[in-house]
Protein backbone atom coordinates (compact mmCIF):
# COMPACT_ATOMS: atom_id res chain seq x y z
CA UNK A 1 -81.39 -19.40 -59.57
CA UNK A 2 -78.52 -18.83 -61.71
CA UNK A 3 -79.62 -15.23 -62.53
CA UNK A 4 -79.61 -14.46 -59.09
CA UNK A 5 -76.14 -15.71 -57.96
CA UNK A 6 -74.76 -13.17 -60.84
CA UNK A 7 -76.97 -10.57 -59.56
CA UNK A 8 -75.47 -11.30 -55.95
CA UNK A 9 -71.97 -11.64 -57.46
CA UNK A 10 -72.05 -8.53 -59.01
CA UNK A 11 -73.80 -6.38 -55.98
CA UNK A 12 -70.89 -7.82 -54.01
CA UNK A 13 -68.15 -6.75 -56.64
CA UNK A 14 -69.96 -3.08 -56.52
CA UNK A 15 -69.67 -3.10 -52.20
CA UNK A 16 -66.02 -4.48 -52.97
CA UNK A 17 -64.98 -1.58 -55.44
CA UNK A 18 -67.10 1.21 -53.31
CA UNK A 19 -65.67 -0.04 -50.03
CA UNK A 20 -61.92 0.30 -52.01
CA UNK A 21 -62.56 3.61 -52.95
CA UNK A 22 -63.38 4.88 -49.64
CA UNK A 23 -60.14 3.35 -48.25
CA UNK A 24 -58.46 5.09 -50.67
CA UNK A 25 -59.66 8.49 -50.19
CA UNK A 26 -59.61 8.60 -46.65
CA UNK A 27 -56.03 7.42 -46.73
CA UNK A 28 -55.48 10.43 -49.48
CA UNK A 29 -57.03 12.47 -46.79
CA UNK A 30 -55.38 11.72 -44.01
CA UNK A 31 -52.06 12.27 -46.19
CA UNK A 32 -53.19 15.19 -46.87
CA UNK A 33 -53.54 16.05 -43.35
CA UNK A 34 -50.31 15.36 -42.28
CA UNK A 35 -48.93 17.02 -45.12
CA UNK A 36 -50.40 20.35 -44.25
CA UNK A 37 -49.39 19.59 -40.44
CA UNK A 38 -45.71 19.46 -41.32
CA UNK A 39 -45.14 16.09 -40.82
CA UNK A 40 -43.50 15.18 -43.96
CA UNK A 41 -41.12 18.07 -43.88
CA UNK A 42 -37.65 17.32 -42.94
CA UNK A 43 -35.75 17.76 -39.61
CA UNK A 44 -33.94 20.80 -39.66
CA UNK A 45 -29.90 19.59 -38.67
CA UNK A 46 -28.97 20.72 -35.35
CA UNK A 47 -26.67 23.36 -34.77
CA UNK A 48 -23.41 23.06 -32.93
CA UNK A 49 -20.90 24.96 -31.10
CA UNK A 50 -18.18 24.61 -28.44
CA UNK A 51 -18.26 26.49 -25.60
CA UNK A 52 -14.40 26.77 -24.08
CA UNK A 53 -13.19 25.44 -21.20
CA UNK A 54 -10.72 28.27 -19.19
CA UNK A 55 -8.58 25.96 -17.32
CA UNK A 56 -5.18 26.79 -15.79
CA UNK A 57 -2.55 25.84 -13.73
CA UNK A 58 -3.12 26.48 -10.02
CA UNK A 59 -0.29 25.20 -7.70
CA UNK A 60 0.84 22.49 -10.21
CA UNK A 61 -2.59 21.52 -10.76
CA UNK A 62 -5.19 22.03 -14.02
CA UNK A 63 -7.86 23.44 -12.45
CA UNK A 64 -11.21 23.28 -15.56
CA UNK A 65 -13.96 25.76 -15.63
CA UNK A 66 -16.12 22.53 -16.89
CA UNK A 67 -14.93 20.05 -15.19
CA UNK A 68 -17.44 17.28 -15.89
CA UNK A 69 -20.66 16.14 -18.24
CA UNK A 70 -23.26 17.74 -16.06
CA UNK A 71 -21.55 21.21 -15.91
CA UNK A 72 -21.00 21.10 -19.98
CA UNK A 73 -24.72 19.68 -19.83
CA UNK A 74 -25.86 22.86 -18.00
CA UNK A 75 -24.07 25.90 -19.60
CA UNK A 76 -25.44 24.28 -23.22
CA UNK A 77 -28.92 24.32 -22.15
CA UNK A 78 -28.26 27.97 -21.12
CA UNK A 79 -26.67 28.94 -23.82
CA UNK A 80 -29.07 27.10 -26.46
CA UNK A 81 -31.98 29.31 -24.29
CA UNK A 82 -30.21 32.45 -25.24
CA UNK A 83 -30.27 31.87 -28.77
CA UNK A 84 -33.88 30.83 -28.67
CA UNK A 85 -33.45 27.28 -29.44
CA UNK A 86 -34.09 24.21 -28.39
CA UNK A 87 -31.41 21.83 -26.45
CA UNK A 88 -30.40 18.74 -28.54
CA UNK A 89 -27.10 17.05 -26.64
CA UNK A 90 -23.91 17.75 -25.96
CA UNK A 91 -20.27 15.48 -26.80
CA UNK A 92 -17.94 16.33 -24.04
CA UNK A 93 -14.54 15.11 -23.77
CA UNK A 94 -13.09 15.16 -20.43
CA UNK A 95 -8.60 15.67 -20.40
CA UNK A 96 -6.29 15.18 -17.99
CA UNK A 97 -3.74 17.88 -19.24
CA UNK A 98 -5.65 20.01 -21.46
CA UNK A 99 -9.11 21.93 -21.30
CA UNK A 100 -12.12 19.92 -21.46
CA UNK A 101 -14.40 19.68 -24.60
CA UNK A 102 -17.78 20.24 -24.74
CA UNK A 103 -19.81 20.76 -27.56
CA UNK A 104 -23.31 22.11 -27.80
CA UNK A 105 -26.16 21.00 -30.42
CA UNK A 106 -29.12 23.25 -30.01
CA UNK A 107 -32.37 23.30 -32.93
């Protein structure tokens, strides 16, 4: 009886250590995978640019080319589509008595 626990014991420490091994090489696998997929490679940083506001002075008021988010929001898109990238955001600073801000980050 004894003989046969050890036998047991050790057939269960071989389906232990073959089962680990398999874990391990699919996991190496799958990194390997992703690896060749690009998915460890890092983000490229986005690039940025300002388009300007023309604003000027119309009957004592500042009249702005961009005059709010959704405008700045819509000439980036175009103009990140013109240098074949992709649209990232946009930081746009609204002023009272200067031209607007709006800054463009395409990838």
């Amino acid at each position: 009886m004894v003989k046969k626990k050890r036998r047991n014991e050790k057939n269960l420490t071989s389906v232990y250590l073959l089962f680990g091994v398999g874990v391990i090489l699919v996991l190496v696998l799958i990194g390997l995978f992703m690896g060749s997929w690009g998915l460890f490679e890092p983000k490229e940083e986005a690039q940025n640019f300002y388009i300007i506001d023309k604003c000027a002075i119309v009957m004592g008021n500042l009249i702005h080319q961009i005059r709010d988010n959704g405008e700045c929001h819509i000439k980036c898109i175009n103009e990140c589509g013109l240098l074949d990238l992709d649209f990232d955001h946009i930081e746009f600073l609204g002023k009272n008595n200067d031209c607007n801000d709006c800054k463009c980050f395409c990838n």
